[in-house]
N, C-alpha and C. Protein backbone atom coordinates (compact mmCIF):
# COMPACT_ATOMS: atom_id res chain seq x y z
N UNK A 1 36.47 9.43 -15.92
CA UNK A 1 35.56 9.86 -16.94
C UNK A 1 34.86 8.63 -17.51
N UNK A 2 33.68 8.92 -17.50
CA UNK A 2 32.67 7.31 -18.19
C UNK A 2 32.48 7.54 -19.33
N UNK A 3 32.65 6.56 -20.28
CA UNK A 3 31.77 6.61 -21.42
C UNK A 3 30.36 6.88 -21.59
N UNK A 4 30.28 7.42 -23.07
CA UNK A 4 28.44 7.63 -22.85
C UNK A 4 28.36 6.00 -24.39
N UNK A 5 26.71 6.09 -24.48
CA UNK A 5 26.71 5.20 -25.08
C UNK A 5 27.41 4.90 -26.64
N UNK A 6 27.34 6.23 -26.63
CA UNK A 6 28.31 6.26 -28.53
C UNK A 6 29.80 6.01 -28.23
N UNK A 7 30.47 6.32 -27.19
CA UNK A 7 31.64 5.98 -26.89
C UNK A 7 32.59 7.15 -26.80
N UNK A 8 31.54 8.30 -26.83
CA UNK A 8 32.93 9.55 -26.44
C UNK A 8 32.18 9.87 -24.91
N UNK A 9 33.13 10.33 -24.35
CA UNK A 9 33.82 10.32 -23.46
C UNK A 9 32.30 11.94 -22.45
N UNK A 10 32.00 11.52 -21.75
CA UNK A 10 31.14 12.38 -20.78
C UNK A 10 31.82 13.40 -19.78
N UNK A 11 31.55 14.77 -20.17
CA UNK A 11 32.91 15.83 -19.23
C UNK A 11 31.77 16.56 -18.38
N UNK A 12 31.95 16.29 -17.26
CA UNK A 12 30.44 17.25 -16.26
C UNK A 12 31.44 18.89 -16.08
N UNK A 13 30.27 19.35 -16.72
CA UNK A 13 30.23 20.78 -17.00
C UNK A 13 29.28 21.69 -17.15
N UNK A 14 28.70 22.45 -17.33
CA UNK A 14 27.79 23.62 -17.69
C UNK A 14 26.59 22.91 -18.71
N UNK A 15 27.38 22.18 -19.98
CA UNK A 15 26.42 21.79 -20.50
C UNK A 15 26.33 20.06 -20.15
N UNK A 16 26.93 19.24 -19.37
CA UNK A 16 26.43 18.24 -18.81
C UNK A 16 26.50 18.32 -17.38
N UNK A 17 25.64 18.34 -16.27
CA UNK A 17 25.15 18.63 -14.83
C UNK A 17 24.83 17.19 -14.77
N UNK A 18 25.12 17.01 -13.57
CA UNK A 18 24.93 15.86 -12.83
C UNK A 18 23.61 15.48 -12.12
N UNK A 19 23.07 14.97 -12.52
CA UNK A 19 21.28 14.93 -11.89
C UNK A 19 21.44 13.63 -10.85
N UNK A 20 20.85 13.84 -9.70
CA UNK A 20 20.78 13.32 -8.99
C UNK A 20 18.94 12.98 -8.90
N UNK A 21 18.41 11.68 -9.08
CA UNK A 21 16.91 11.33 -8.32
C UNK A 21 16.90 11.02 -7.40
N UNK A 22 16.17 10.77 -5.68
CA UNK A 22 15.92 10.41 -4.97
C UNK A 22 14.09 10.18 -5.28
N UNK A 23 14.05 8.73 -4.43
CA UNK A 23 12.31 8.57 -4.25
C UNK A 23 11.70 9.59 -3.36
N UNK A 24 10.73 9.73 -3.29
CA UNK A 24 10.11 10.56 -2.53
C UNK A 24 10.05 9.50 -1.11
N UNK A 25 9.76 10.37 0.07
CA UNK A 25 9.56 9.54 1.24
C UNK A 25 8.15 10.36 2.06
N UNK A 26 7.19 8.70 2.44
CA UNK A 26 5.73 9.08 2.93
C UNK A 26 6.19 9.69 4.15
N UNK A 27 5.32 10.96 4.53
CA UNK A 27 5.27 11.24 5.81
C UNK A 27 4.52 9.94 7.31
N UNK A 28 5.10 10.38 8.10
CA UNK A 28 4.77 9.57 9.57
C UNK A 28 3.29 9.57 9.76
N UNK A 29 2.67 11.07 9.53
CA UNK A 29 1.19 10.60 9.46
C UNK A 29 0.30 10.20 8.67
N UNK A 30 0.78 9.81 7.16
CA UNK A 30 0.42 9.50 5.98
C UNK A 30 0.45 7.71 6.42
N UNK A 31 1.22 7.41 6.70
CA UNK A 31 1.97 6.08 6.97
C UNK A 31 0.23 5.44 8.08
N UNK A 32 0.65 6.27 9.07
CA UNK A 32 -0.68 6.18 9.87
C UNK A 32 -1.72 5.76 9.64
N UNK A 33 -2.00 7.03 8.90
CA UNK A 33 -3.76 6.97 7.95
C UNK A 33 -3.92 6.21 7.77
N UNK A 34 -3.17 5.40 6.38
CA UNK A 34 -3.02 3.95 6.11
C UNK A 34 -3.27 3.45 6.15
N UNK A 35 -2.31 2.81 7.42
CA UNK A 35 -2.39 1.51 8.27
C UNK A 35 -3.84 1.72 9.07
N UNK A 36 -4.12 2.90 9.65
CA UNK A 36 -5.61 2.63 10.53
C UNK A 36 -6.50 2.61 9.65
N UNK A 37 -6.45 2.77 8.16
CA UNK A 37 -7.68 3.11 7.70
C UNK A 37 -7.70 0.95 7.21
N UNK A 38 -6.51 0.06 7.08
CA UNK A 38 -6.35 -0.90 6.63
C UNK A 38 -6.88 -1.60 7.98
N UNK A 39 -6.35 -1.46 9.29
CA UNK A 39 -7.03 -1.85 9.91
C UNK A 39 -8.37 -1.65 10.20
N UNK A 40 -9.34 -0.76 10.22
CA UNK A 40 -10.67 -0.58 10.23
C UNK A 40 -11.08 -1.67 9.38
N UNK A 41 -10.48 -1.61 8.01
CA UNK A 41 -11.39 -2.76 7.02
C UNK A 41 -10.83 -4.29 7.55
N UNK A 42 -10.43 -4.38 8.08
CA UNK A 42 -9.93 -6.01 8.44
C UNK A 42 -10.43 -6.44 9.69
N UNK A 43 -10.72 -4.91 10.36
CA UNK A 43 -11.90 -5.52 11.80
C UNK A 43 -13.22 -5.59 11.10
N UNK A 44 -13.81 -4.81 10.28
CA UNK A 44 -15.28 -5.12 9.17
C UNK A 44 -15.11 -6.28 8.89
N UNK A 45 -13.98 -6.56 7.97
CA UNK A 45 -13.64 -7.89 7.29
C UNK A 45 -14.31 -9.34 8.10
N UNK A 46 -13.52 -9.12 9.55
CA UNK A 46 -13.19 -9.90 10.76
C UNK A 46 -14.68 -10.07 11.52
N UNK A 47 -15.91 -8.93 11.22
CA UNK A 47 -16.84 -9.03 11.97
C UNK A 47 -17.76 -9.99 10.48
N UNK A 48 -16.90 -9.57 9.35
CA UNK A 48 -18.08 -10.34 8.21
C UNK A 48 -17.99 -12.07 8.38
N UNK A 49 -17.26 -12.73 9.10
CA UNK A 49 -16.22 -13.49 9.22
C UNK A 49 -17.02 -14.05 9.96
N UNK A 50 -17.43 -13.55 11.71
CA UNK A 50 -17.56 -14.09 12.76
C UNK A 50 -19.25 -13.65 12.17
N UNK A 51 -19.84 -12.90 11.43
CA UNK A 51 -21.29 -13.54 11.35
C UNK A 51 -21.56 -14.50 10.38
N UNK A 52 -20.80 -14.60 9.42
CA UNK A 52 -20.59 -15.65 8.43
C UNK A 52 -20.86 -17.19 8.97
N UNK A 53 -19.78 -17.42 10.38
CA UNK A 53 -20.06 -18.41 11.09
C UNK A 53 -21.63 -18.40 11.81
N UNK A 54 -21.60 -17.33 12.52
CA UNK A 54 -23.01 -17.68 13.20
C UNK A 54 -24.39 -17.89 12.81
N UNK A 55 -24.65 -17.19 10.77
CA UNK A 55 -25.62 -17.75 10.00
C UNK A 55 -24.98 -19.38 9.99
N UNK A 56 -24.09 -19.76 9.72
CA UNK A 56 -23.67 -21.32 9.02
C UNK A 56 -24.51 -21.98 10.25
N UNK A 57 -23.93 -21.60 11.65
CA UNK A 57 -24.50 -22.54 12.38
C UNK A 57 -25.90 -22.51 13.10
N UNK A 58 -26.57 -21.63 12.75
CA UNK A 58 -28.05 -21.52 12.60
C UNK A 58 -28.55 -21.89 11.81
N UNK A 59 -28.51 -21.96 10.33
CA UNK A 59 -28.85 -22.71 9.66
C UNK A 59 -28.58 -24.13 9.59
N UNK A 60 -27.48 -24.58 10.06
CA UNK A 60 -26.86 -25.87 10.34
C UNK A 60 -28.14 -26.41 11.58
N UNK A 61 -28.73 -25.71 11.92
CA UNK A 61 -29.61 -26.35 13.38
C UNK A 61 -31.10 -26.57 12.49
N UNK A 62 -31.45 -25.82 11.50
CA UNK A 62 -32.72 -26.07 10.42
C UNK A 62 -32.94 -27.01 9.80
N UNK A 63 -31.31 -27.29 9.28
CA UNK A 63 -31.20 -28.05 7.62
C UNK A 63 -30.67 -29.29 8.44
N UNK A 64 -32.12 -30.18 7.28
CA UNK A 64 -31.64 -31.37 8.01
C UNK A 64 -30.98 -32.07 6.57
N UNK A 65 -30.09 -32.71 6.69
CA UNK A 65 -29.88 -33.87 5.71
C UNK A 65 -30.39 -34.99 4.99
N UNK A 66 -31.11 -35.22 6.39
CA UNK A 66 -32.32 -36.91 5.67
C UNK A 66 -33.60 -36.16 6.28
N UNK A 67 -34.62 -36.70 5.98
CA UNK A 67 -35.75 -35.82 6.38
C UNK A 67 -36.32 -36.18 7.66
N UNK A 68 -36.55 -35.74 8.82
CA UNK A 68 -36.94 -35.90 10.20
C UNK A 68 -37.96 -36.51 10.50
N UNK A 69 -39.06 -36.13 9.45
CA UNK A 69 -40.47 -36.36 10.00
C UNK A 69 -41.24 -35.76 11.39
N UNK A 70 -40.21 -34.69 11.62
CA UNK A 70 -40.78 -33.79 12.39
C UNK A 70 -41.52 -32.53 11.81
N UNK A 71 -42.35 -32.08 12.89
CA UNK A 71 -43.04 -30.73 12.56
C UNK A 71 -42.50 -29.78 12.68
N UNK A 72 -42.40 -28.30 11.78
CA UNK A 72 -41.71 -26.93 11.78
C UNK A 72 -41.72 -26.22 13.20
N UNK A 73 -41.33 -26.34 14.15
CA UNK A 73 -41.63 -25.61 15.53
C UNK A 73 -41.10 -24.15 15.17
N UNK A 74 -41.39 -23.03 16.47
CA UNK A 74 -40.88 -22.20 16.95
C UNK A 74 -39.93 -21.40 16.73
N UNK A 75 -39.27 -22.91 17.31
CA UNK A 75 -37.82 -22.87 17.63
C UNK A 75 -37.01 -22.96 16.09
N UNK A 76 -37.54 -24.05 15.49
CA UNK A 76 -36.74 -23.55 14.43
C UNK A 76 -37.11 -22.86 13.04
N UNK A 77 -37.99 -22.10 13.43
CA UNK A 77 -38.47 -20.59 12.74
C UNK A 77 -37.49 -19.70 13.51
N UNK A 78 -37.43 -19.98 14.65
CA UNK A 78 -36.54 -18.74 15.27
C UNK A 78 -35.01 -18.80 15.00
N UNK A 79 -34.54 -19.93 14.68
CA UNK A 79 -32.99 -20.43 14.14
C UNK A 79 -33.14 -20.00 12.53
N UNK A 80 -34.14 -20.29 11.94
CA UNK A 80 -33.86 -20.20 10.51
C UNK A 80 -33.72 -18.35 10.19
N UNK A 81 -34.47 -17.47 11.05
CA UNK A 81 -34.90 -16.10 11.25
C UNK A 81 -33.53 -15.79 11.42
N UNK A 82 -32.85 -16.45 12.51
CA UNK A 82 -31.42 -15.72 13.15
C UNK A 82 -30.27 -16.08 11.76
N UNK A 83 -30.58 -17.40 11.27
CA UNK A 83 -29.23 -17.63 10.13
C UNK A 83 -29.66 -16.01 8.84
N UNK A 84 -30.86 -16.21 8.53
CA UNK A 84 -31.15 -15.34 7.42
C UNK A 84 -30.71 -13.58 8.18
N UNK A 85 -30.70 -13.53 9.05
CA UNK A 85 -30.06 -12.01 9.74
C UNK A 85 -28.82 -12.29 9.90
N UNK A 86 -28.05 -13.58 10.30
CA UNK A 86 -26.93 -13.55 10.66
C UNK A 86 -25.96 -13.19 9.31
N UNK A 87 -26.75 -14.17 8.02
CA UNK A 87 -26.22 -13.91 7.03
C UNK A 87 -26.27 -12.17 6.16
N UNK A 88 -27.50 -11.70 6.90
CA UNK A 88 -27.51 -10.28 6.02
C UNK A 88 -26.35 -9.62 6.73
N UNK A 89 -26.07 -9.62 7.54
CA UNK A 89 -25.05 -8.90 8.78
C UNK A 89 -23.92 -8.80 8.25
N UNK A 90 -23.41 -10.57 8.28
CA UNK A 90 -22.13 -10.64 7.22
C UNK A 90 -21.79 -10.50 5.59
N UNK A 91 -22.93 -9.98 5.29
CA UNK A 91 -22.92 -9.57 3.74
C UNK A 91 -22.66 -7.70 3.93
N UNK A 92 -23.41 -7.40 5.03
CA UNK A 92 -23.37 -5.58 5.16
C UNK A 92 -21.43 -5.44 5.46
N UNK A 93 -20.98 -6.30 6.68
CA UNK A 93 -19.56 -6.15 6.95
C UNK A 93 -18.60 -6.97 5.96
N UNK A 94 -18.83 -7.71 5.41
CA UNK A 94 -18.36 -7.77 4.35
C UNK A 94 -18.07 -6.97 2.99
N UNK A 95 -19.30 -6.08 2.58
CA UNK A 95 -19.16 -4.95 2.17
C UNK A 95 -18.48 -3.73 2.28
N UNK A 96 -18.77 -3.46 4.19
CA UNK A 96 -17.94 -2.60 4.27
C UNK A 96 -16.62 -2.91 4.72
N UNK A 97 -16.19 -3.40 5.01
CA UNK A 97 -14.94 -4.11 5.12
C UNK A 97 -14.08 -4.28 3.81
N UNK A 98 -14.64 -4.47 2.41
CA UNK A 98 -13.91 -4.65 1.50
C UNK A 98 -14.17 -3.21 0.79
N UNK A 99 -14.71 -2.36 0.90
CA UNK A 99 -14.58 -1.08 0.60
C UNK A 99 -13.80 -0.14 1.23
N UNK A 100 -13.66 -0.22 2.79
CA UNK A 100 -12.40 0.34 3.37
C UNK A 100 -11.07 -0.07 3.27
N UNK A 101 -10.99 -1.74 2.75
CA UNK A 101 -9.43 -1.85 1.98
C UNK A 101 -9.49 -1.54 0.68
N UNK A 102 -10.36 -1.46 0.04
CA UNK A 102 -9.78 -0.75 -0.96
C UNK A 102 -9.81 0.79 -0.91
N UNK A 103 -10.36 1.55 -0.07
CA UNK A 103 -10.14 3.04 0.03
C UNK A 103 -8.90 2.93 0.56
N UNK A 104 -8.17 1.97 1.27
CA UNK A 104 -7.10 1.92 2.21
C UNK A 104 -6.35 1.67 0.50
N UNK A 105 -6.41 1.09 -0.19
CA UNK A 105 -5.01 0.89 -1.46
C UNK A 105 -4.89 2.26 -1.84
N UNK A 106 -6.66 2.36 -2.66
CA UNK A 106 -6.41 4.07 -3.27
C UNK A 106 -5.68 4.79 -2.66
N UNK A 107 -5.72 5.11 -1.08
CA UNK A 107 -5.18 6.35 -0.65
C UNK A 107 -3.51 6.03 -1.07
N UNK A 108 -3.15 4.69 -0.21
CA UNK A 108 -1.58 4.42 -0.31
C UNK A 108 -1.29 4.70 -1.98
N UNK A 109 -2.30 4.57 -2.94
CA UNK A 109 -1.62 4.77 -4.48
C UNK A 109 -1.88 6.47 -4.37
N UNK A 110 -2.47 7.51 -3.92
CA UNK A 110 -2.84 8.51 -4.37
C UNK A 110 -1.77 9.46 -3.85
N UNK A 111 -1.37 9.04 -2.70
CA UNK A 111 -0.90 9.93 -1.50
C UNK A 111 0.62 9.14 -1.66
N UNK A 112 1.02 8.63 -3.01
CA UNK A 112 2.38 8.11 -3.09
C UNK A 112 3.21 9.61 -3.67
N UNK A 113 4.42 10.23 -2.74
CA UNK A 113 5.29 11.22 -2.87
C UNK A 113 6.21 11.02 -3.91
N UNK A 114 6.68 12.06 -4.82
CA UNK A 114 6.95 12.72 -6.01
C UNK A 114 8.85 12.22 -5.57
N UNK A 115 9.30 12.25 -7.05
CA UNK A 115 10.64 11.93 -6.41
C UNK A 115 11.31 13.13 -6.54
N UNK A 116 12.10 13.07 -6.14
CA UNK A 116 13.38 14.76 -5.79
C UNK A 116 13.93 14.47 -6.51
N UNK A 117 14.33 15.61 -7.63
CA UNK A 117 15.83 15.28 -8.59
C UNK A 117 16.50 16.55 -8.51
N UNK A 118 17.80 16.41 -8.33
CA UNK A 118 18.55 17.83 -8.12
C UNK A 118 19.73 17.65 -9.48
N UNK A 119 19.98 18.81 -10.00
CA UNK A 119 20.78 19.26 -10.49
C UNK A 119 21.91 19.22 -10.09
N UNK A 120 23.35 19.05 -10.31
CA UNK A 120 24.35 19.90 -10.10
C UNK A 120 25.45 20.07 -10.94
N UNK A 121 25.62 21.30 -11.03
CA UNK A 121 26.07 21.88 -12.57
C UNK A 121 27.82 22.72 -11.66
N UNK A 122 29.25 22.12 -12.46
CA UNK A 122 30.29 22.94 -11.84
C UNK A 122 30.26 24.48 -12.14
N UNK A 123 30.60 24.90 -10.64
CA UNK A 123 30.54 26.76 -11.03
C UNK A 123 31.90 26.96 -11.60
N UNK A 124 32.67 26.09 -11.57
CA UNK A 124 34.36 26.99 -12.29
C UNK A 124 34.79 25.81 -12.55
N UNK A 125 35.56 25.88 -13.77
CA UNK A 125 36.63 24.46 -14.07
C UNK A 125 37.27 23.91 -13.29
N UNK A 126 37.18 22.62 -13.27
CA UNK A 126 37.77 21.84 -11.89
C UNK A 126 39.24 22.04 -12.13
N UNK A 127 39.66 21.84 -10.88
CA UNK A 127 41.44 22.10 -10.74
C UNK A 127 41.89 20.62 -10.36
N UNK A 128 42.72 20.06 -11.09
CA UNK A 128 43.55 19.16 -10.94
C UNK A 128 45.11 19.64 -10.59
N UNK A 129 45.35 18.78 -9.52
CA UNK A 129 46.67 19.44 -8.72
C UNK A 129 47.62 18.12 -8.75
N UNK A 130 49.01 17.73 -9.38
CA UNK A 130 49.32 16.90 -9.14
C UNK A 130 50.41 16.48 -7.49
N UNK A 131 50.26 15.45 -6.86
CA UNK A 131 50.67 14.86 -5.92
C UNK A 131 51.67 13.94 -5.92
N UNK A 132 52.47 13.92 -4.79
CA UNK A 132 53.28 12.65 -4.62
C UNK A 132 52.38 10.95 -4.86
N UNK A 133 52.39 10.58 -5.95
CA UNK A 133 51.47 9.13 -6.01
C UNK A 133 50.15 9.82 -6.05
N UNK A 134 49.93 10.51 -6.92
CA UNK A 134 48.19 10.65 -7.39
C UNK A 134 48.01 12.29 -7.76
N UNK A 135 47.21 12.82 -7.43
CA UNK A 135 46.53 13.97 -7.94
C UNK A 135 45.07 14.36 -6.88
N UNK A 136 45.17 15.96 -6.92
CA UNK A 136 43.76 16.17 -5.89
C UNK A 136 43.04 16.89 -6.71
N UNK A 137 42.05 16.81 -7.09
CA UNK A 137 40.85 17.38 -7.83
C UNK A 137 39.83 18.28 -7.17
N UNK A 138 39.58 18.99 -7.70
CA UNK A 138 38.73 20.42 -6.34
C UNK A 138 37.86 21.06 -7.63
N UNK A 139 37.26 21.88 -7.01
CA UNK A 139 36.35 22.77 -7.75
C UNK A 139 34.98 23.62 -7.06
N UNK A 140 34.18 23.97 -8.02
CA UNK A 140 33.05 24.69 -6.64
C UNK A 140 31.77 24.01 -7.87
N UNK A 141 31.01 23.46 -6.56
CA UNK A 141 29.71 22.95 -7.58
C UNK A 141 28.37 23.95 -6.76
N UNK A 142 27.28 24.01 -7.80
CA UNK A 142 26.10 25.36 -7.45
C UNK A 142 25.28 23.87 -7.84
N UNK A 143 24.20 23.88 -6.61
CA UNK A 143 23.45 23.13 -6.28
C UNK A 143 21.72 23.85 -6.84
């Protein structure tokens, strides 16, 4: 028998039942969703990434450091054209990429399962039986 916090003594019975919580547990295809919906945003992520680089180094072919004294060619109208697309590219997958991880948190917070708590309350006064060196305790519990 445990103490309760005032110090008398806790008797499981009719008017004290034994509550049991368990966490809730995600289903297998919940788990899924998830994870593919986390991976989708980390291949977005991953493509904002790899155009991120390919504006840097198009623009890296424009921008000069000390000044050239060369004339604006073509060519690098056509490099400066590709960094300014390369960069809109990785701003669009970057976007979407960080909007599908966070639809990927929401869901894992929304679609988080309820916990189970059960009752159990004795159907008849427990029977204490005494034994050679101890005692056997029995009873019927309603779930």
């Amino acid at each position: 028998m445990a103490d309760s916090p005032v110090g008398t003594p806790i008797v499981v019975g009719e008017d004290h039942p034994i509550i049991v919580t368990t966490p809730g547990e995600r289903s297998t295809d919940n788990i899924e969703f998830v994870v593919g919906l986390t991976g989708v945003g980390l291949v977005l992520t991953g493509l904002g990434v790899f155009y991120n680089f390919d504006s840097r180094s198009a623009s890296n072919a424009v921008n000069a450091v000390m000044p050239t004294g060369q004339p604006w060619t073509t060519g690098d109208q056509i490099d400066y054209d590709d960094a300014h697309r390369y960069a809109h590219d990785a701003a669009i997958f970057y976007s979407l990429g960080g909007a599908v991880l966070i639809g990927a948190l929401v869901t894992w917070i929304a679609t988080a399962p309820d916990d189970h708590t059960v009752v159990i309350r004795p159907h008849a006064a427990p029977t204490i039986a005494p034994t050679p060196g101890g005692a056997v305790l029995g009873g019927s519990w309603r779930f």
